[in-house]
C-alpha atoms as a PDB file:
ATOM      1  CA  UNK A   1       0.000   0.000   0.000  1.00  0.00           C
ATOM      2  CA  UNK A   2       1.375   3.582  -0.941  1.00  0.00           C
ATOM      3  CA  UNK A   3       2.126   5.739   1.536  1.00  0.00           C
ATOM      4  CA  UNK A   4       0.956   9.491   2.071  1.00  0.00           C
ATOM      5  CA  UNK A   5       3.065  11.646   3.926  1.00  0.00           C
ATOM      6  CA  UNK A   6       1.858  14.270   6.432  1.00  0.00           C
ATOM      7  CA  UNK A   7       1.858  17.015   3.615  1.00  0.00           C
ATOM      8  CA  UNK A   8      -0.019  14.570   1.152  1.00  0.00           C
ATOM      9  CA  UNK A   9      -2.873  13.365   3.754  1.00  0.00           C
ATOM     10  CA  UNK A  10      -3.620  17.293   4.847  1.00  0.00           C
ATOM     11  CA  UNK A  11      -4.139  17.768   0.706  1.00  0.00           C
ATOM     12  CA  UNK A  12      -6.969  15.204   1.653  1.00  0.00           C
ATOM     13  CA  UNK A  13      -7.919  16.425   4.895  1.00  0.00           C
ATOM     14  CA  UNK A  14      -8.186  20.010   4.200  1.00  0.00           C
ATOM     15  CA  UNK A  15     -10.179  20.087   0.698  1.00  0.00           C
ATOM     16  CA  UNK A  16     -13.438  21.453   1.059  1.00  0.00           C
ATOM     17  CA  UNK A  17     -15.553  22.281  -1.826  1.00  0.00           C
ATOM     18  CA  UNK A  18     -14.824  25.635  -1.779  1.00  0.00           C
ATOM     19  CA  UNK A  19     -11.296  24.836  -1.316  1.00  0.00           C
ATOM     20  CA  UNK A  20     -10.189  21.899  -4.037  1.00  0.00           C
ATOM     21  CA  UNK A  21      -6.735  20.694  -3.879  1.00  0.00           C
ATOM     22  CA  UNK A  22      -6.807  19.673  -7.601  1.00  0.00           C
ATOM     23  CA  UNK A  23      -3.922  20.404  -9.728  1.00  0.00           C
ATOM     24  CA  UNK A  24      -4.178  20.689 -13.096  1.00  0.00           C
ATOM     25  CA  UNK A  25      -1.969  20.557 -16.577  1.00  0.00           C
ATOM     26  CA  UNK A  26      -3.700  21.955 -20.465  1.00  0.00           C
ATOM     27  CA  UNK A  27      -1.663  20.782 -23.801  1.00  0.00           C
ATOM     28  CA  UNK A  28      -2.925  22.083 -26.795  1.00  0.00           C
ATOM     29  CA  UNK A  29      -1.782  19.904 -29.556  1.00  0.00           C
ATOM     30  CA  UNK A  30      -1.894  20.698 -33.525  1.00  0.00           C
ATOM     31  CA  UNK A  31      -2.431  17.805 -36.064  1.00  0.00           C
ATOM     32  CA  UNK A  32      -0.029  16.308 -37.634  1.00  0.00           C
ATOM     33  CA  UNK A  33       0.402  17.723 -41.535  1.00  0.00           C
ATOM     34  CA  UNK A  34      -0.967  15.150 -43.831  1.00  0.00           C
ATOM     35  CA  UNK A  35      -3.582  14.014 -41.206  1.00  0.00           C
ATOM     36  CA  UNK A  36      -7.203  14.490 -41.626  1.00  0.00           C
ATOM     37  CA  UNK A  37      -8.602  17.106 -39.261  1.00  0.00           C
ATOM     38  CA  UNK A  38     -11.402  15.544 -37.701  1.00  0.00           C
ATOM     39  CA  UNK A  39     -10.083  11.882 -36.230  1.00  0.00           C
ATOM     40  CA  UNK A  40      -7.122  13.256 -34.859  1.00  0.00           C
ATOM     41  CA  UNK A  41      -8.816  13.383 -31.505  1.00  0.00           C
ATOM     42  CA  UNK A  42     -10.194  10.001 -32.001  1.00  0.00           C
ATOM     43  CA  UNK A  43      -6.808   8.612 -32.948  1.00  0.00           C
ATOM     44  CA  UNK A  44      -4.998  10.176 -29.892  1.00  0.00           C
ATOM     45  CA  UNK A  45      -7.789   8.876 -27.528  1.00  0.00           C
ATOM     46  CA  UNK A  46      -7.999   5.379 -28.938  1.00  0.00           C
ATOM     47  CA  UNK A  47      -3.952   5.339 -28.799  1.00  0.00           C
ATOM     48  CA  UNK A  48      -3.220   6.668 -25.020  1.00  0.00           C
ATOM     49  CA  UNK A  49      -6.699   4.753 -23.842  1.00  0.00           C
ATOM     50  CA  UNK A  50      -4.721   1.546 -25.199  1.00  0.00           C
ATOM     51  CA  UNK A  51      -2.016   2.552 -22.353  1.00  0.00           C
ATOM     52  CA  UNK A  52      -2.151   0.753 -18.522  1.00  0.00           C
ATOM     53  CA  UNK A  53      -3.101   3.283 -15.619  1.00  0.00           C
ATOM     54  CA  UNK A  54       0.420   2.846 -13.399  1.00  0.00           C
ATOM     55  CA  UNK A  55       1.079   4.793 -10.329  1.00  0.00           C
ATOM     56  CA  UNK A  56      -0.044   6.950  -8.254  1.00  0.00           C
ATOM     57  CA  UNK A  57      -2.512   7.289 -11.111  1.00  0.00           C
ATOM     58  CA  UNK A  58      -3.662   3.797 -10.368  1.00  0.00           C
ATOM     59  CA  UNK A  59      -4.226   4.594  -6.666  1.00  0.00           C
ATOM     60  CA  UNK A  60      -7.441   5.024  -5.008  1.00  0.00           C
ATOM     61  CA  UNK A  61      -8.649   6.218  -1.723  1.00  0.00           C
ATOM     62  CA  UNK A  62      -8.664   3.125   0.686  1.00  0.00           C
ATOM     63  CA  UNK A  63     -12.862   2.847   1.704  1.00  0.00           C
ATOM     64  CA  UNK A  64     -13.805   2.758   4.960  1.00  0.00           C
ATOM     65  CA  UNK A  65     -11.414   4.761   6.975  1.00  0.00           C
ATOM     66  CA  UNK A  66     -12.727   7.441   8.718  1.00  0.00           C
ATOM     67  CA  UNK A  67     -11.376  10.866   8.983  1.00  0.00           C
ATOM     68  CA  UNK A  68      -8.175  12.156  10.001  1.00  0.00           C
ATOM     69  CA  UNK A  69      -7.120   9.077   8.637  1.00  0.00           C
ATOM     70  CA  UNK A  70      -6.542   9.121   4.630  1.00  0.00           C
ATOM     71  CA  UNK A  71      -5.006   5.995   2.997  1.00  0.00           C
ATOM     72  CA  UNK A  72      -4.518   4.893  -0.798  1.00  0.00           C
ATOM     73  CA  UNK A  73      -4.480   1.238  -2.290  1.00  0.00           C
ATOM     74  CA  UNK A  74      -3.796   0.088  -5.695  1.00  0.00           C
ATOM     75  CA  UNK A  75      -6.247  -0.585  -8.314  1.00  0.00           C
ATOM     76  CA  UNK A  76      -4.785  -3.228 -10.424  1.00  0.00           C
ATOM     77  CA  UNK A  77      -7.748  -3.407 -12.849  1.00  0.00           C
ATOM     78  CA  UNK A  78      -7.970   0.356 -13.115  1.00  0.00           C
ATOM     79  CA  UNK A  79      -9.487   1.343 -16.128  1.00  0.00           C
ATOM     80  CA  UNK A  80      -9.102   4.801 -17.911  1.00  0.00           C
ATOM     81  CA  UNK A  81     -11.963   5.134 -19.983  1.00  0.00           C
ATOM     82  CA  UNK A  82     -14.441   5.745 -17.019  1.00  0.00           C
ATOM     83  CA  UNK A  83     -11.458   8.617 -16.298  1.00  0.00           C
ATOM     84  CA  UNK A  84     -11.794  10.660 -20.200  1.00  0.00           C
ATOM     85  CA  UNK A  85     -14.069  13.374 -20.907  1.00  0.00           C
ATOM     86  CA  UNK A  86     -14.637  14.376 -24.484  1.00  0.00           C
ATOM     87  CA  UNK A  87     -16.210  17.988 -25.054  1.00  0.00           C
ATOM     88  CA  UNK A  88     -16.987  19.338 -28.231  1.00  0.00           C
ATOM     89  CA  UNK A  89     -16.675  23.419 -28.025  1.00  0.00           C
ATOM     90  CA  UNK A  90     -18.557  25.117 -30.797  1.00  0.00           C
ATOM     91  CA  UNK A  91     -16.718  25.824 -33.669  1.00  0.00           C
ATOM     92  CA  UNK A  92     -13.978  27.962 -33.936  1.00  0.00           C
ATOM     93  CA  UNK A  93     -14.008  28.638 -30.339  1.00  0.00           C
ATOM     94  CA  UNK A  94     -10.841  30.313 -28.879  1.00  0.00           C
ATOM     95  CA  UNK A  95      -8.879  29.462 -26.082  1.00  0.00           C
ATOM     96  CA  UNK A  96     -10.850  32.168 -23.741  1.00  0.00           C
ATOM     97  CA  UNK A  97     -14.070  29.604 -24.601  1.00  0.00           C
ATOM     98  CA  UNK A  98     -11.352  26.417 -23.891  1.00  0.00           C
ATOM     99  CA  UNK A  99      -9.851  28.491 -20.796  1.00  0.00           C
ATOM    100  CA  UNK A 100     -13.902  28.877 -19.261  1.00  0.00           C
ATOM    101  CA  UNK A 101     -14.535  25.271 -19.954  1.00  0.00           C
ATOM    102  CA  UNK A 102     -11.623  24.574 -18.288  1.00  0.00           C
ATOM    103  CA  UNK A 103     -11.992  26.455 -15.023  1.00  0.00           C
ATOM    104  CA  UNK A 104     -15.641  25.092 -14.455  1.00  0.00           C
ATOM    105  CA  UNK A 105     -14.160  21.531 -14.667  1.00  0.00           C
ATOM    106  CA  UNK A 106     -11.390  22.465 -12.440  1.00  0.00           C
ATOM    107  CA  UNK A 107     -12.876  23.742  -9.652  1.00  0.00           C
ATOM    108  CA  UNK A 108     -15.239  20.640  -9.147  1.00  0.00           C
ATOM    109  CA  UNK A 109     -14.052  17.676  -6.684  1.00  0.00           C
ATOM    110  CA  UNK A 110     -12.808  14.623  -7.944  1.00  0.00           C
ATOM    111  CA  UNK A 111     -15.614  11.628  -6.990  1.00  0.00           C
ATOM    112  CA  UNK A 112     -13.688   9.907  -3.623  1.00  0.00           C
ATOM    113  CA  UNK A 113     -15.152   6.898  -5.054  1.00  0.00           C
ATOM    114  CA  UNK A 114     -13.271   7.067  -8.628  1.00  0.00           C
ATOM    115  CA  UNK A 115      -9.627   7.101  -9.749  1.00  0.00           C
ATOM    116  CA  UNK A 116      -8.176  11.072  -8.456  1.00  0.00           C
ATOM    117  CA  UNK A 117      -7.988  12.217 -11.785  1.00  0.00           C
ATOM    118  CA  UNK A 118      -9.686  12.764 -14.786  1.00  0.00           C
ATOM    119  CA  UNK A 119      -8.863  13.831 -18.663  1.00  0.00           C
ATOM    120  CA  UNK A 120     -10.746  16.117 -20.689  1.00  0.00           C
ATOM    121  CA  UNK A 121     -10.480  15.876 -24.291  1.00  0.00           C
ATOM    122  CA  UNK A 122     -11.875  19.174 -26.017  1.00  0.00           C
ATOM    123  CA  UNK A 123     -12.146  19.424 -29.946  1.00  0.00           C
ATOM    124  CA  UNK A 124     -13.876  22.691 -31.925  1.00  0.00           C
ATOM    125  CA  UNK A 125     -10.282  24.497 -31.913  1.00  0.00           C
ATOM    126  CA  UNK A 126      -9.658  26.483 -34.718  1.00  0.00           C
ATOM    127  CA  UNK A 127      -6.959  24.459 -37.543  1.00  0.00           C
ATOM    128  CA  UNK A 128      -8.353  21.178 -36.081  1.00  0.00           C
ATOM    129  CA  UNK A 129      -5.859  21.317 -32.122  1.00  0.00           C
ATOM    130  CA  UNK A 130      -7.397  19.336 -29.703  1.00  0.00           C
ATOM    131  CA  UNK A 131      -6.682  20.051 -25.893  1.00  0.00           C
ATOM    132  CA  UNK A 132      -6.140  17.664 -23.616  1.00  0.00           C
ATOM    133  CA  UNK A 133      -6.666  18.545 -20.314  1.00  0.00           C
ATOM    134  CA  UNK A 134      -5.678  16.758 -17.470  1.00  0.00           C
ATOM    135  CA  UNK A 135      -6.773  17.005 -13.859  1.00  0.00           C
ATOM    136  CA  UNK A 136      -5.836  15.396 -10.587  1.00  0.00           C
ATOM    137  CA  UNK A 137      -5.474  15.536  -6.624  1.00  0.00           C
ATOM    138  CA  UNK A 138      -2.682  17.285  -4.994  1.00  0.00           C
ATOM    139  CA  UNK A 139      -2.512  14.625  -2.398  1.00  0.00           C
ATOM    140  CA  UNK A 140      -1.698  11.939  -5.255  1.00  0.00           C
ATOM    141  CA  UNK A 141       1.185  14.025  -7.008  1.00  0.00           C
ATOM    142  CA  UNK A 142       2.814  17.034  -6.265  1.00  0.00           C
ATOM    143  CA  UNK A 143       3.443  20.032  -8.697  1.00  0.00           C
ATOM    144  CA  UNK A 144       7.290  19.316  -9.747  1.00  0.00           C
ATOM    145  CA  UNK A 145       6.142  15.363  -9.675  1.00  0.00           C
ATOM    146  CA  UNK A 146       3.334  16.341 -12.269  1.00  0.00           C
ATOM    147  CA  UNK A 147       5.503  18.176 -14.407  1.00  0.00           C
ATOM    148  CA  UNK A 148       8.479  15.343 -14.837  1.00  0.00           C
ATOM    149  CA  UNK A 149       5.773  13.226 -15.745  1.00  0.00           C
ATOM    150  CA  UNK A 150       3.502  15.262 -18.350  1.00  0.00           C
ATOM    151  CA  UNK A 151       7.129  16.437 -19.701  1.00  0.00           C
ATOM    152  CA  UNK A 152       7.858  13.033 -20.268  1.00  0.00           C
ATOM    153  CA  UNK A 153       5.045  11.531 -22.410  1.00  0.00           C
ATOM    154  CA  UNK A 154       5.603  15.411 -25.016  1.00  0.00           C
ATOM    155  CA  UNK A 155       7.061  14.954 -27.791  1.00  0.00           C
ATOM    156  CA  UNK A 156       7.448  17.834 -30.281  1.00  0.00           C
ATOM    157  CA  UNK A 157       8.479  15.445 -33.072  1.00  0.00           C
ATOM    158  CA  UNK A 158       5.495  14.004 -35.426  1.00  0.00           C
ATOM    159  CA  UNK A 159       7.379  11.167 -36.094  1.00  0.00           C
ATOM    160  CA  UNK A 160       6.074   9.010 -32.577  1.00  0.00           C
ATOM    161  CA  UNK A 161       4.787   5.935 -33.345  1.00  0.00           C
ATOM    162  CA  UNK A 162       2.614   5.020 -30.046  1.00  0.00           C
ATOM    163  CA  UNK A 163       0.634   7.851 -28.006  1.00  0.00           C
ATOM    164  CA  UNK A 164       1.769   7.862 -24.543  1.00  0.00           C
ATOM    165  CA  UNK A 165      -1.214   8.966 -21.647  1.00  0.00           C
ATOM    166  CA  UNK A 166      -0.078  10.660 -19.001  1.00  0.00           C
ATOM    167  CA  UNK A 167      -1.819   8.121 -16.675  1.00  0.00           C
ATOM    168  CA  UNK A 168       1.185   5.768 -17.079  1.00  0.00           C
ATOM    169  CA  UNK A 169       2.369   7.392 -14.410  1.00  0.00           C
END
């Protein structure tokens, strides 16, 4: 079982729902040249959804422990499709529409019952970019953590031949 340190269990123990400890990363990604616009969304989803959820992504909160105590377990089975949001923003939206979407989703707590994060896929960009935005709790990763991580699965080269999903962990 993973263990939380002080710092990690008070991001549990202090979130309210006016106070969300939920930390939060936006990638907006252009096509590739040669592909065709519309199913490069679906193509990116199907690829990273074909990826295992590894930790702490995998983690859950351990049921049944009652507060101050906060304790994760491993989901072996976890599944990321329950975990991916797909929003369609009306066409030709900007990123002030993408950046409103985006706050309304972040500010909202992640279910205690569900995997601590979630991905939202958004498509309606101008020259076909899709943004992936991906949210999760502060007690499961910290910032710099989160970062190394999201850096790692970016690749500015076109020539990848496997998505990588961030929930690999």
């Amino acid at each position: 079982m993973p263990r939380l340190s002080a710092v990690d269990q008070a991001f549990f123990l202090l979130e309210t729902p006016e106070r969300p400890m939920n930390i939060g990363a936006l990638l907006v990604l252009r096509p590739p040249r040669g592909s065709h616009g519309g199913r490069f969304a679906d193509r990116l989803v199907a690829g990273m959804l074909e990826c295992p959820v590894g930790p702490p992504f995998s983690y859950r909160l351990k049921p049944g422990l009652v507060r101050p105590f906060v304790a994760l377990e491993e989901d072996e089975r976890a599944d990321a499709r329950p975990q991916v949001h797909r929003h369609s923003l009306p066409r030709r939206s900007g990123l002030e529409t993408l950046f409103r979407h985006i706050c309304r989703i972040h500010v909202k707590l992640l279910p205690r019952d569900e995997l601590l994060w979630q991905m939202h896929v958004f498509t309606g960009l101008p020259d076909g970019r899709v943004a992936l935005y991906f949210k999760t709790h502060h007690g499961l990763i910290d910032g710099i953590g989160f970062i190394r991580i999201f850096t790692g699965i970016v690749s500015s080269a076109g020539s990848r031949k496997r998505a990588h999903a961030i929930w690999e962990g």
